[in-house]
Protein backbone atom coordinates (compact mmCIF):
# COMPACT_ATOMS: atom_id res chain seq x y z
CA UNK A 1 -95.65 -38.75 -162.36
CA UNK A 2 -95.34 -41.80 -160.50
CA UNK A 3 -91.17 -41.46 -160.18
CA UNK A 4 -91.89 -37.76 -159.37
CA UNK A 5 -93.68 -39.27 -156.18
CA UNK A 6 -91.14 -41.82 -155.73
CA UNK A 7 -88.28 -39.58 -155.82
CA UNK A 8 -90.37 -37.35 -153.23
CA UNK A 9 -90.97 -40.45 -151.14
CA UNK A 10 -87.24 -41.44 -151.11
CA UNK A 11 -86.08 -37.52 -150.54
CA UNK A 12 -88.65 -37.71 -147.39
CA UNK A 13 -87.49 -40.86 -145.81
CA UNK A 14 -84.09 -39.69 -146.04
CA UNK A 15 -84.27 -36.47 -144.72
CA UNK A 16 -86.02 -37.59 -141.61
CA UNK A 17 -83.83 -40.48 -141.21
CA UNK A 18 -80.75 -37.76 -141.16
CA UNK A 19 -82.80 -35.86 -139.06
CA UNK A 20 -83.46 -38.18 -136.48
CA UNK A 21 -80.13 -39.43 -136.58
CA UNK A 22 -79.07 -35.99 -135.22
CA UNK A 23 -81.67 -35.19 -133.12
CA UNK A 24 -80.10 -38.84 -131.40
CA UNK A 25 -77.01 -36.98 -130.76
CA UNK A 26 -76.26 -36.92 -127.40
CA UNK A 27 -78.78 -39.70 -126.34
CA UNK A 28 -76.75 -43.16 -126.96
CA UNK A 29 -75.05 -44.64 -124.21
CA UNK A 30 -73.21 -48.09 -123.45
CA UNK A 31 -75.26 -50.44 -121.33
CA UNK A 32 -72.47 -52.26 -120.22
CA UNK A 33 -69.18 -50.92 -118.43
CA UNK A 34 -66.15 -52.41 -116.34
CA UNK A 35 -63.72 -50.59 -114.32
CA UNK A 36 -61.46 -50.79 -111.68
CA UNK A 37 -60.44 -48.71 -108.43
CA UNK A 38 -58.53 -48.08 -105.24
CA UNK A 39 -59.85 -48.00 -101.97
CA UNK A 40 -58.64 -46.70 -98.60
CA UNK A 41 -60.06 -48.69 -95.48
CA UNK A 42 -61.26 -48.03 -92.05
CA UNK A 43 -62.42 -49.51 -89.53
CA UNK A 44 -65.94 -47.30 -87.85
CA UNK A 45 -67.08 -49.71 -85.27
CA UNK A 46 -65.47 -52.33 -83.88
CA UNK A 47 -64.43 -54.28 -80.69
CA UNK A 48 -60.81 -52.72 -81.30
CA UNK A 49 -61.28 -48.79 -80.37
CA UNK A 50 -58.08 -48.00 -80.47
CA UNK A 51 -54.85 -47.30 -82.74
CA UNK A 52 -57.22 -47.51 -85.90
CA UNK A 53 -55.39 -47.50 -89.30
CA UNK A 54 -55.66 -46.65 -93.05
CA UNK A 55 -55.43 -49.45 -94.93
CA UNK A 56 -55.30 -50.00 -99.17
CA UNK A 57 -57.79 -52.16 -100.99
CA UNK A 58 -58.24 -53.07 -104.73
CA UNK A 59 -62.27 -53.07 -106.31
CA UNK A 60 -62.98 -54.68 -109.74
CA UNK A 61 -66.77 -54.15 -110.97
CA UNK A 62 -69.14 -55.26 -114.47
CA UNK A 63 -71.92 -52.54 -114.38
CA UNK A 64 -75.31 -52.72 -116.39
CA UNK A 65 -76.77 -49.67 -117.40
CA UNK A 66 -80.38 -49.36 -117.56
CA UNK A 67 -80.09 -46.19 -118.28
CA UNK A 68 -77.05 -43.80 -118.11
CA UNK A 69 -78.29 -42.86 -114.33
CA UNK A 70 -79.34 -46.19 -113.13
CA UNK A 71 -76.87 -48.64 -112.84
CA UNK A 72 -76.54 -52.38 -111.64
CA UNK A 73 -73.34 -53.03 -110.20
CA UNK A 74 -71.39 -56.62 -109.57
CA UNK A 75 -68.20 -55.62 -107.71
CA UNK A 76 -65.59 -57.97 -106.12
CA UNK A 77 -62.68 -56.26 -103.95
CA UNK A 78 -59.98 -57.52 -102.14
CA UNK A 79 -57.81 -55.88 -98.93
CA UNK A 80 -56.79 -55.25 -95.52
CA UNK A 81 -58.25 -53.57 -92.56
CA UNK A 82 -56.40 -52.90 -89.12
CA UNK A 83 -56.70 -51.33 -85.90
CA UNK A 84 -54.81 -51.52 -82.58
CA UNK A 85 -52.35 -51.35 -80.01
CA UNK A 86 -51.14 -54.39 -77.24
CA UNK A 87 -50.13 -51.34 -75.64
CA UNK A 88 -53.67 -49.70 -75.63
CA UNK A 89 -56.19 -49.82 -72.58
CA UNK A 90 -57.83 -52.45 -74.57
CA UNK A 91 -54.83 -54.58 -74.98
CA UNK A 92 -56.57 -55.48 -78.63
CA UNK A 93 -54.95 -55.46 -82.16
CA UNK A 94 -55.82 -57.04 -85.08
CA UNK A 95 -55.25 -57.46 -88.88
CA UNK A 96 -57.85 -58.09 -91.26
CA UNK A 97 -57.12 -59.47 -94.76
CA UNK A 98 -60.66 -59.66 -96.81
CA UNK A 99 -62.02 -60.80 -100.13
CA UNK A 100 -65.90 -59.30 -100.63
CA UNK A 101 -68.11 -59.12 -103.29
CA UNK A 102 -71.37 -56.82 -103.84
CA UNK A 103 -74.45 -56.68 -105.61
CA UNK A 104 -75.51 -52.54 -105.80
CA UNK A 105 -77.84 -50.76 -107.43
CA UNK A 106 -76.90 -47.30 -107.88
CA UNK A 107 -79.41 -44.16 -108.59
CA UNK A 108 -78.00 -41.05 -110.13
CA UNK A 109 -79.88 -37.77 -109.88
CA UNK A 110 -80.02 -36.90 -113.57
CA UNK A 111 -82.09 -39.49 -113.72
CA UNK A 112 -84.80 -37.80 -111.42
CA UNK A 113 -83.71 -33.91 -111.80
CA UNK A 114 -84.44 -32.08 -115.40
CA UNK A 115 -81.03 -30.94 -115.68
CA UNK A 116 -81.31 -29.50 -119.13
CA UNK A 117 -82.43 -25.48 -118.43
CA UNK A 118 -79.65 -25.38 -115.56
CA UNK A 119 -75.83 -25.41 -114.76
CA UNK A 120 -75.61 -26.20 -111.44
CA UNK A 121 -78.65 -28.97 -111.79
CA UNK A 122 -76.65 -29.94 -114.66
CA UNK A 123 -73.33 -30.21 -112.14
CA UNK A 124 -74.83 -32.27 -110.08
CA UNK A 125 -76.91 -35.10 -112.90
CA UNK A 126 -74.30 -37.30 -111.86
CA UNK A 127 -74.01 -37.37 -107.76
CA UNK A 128 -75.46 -40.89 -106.87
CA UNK A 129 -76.82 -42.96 -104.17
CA UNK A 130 -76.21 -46.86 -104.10
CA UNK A 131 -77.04 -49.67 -102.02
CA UNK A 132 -77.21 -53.47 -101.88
CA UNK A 133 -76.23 -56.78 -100.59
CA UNK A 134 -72.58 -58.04 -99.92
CA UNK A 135 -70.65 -60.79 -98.71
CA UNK A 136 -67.22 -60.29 -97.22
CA UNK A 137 -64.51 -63.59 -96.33
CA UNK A 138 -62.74 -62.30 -93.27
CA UNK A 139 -58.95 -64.25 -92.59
CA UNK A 140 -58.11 -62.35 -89.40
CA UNK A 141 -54.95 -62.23 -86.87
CA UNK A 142 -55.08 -60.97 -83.69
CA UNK A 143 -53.70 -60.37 -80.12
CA UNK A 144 -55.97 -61.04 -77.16
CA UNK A 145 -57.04 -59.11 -74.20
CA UNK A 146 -53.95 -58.39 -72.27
CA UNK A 147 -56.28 -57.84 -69.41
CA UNK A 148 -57.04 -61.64 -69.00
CA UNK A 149 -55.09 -64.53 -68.24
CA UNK A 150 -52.79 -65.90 -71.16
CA UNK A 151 -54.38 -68.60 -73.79
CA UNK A 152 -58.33 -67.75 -72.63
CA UNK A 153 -59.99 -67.54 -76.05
CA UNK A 154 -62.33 -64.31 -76.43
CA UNK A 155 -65.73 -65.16 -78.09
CA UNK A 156 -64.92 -64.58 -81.70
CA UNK A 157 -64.01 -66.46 -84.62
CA UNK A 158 -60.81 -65.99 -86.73
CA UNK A 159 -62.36 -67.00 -90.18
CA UNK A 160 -65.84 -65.80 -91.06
CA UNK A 161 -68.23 -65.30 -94.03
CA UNK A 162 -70.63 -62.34 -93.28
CA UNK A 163 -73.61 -60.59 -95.52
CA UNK A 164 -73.30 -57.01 -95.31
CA UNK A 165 -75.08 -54.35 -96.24
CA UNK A 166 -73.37 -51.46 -98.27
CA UNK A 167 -74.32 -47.78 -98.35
CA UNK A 168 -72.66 -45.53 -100.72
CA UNK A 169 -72.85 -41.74 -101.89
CA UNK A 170 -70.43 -40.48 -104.68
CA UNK A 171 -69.99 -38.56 -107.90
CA UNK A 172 -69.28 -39.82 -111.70
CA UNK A 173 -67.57 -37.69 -114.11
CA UNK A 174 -68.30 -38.65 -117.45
CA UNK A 175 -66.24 -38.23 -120.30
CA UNK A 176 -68.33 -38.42 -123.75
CA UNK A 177 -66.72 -39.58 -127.30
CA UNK A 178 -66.76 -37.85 -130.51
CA UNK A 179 -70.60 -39.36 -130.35
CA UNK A 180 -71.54 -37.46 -127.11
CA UNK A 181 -71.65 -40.81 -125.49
CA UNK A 182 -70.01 -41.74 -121.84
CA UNK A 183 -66.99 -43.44 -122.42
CA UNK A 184 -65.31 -43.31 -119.51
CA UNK A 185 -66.06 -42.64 -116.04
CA UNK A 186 -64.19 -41.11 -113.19
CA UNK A 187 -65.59 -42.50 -109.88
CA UNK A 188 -65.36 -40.94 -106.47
CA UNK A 189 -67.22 -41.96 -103.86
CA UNK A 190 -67.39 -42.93 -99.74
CA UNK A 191 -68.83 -45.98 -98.71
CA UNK A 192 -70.18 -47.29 -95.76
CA UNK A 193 -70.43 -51.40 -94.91
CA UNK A 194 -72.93 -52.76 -92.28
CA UNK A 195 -71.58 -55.93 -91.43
CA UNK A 196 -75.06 -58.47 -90.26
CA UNK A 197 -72.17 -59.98 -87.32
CA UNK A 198 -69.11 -58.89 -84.92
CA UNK A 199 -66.43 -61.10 -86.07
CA UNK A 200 -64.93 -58.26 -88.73
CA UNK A 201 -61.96 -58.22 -86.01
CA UNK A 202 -61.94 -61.48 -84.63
CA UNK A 203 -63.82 -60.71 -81.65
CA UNK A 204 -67.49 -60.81 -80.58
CA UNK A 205 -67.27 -59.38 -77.60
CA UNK A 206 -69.37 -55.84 -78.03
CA UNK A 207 -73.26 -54.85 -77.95
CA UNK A 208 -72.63 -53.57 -82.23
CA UNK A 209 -71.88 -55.44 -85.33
CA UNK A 210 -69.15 -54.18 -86.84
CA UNK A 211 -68.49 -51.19 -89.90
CA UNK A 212 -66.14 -50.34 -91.83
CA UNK A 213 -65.98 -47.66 -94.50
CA UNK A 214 -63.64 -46.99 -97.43
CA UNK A 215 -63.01 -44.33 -99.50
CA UNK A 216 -62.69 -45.12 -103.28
CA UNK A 217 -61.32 -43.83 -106.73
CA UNK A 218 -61.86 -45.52 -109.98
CA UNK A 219 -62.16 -45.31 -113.66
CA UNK A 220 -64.56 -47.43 -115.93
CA UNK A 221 -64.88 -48.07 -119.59
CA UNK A 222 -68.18 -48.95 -121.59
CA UNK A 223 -67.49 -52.08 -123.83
CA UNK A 224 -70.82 -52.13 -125.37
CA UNK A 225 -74.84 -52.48 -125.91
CA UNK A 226 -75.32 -49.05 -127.26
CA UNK A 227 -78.48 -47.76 -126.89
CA UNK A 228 -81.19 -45.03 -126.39
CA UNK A 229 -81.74 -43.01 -123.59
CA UNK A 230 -85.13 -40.60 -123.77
CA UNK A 231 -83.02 -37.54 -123.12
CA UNK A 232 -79.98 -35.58 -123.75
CA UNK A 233 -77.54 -37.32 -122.05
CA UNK A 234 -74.50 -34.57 -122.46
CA UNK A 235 -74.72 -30.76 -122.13
């Protein structure tokens, strides 16, 4: 009698462990990812109107996931922004190459949405939000005013460290393993930076601080920390 109840015991544990262990399917995720991406620069507001160019930049970013829609991001990017013409009514150009590094946090709508009884809420779990604090190392050339006399110095400074504050909206396409877990994710998004000064371009010589935005495309891996999430993460 007593291994008849032992036997049902051990039949018991196991079947719920089996069938927990596939109602979990679709629920793990990696807390931790790193990925990479190109950006394309622009200046938005600065004290150089004129001539403005598209320039490349290169992003590098560790990401912890507190869930698969809430994200902590560390990203460090390095580039060139430009704008400009001596032939211009301003008379300005200048050439921008930066080093900058972020501190986001990033909100994804499937973590506020139920996505799970629709396609298009579904479609759209994984448009985000993100915002945060950054610091950007300006190295900057230049060509004054032509409108003033030769070797007056314009208020600005050449080298500067400025916070900033970026704003960005995007979309993450997740690709899911043979788990139904996110292992890699395709990043697009636009990105706005609020620079706290005016010396993005050299010069401090307007009423704004200066902004520049960049549009980005990247891919990131998860490397680890799987966990639980408290819903089905793929559909």
């Amino acid at each position: 009698m007593i291994k008849l109840i032992l036997k049902t015991i051990i039949i018991v544990v196991l079947c719920t462990t089996t069938f927990l262990a596939k109602a979990q399917l679709g629920y793990d995720y990696a807390q931790y990812d790193v990925g990479f991406a190109v950006g394309i620069n622009t200046p938005v507001s600065t004290d150089v109107p004129n001539a403005i160019k598209n320039t490349p930049s290169a992003h590098f970013n560790f990401n912890y996931n507190q869930s698969p829609f809430v994200n902590y991001i560390f990203e460090g990017q390095f580039g060139r922004l430009k704008a400009g013409d001596v032939n211009s009514v301003s008379g300005r150009k200048f050439e921008n190459h930066f080093t900058a590094f972020a501190l986001k946090v990033q909100l994804q709508a499937g973590e506020v949405i139920d996505y799970s009884q629709s396609g298009v809420a579904n479609a759209f779990k994984n448009l985000y939000l993100s915002s945060g604090i950054g610091y950007i190392i300006n190295k900057v050339t230049n060509t004054p005013d032509k409108r003033v006399a030769e070797g007056t110095k314009l208020p600005g400074d050449n080298n500067s460290q400025i916070p900033f504050i970026p704003v960005r909206l995007g979309y993450e396409f997740k690709i899911f393993n043979q788990y139904n877990e996110p292992s890699v994710k395709i990043d697009l998004g636009y990105q706005y930076n609020f620079l706290m000064d005016d010396n993005l371009d050299g010069y401090s010589t307007g009423a704004h601080k200066d902004v520049f935005s960049q549009f980005t495309v990247g891919v990131k891996f998860a490397i680890g920390g799987v966990t639980s999430y408290r819903k089905q993460i793929y559909y």
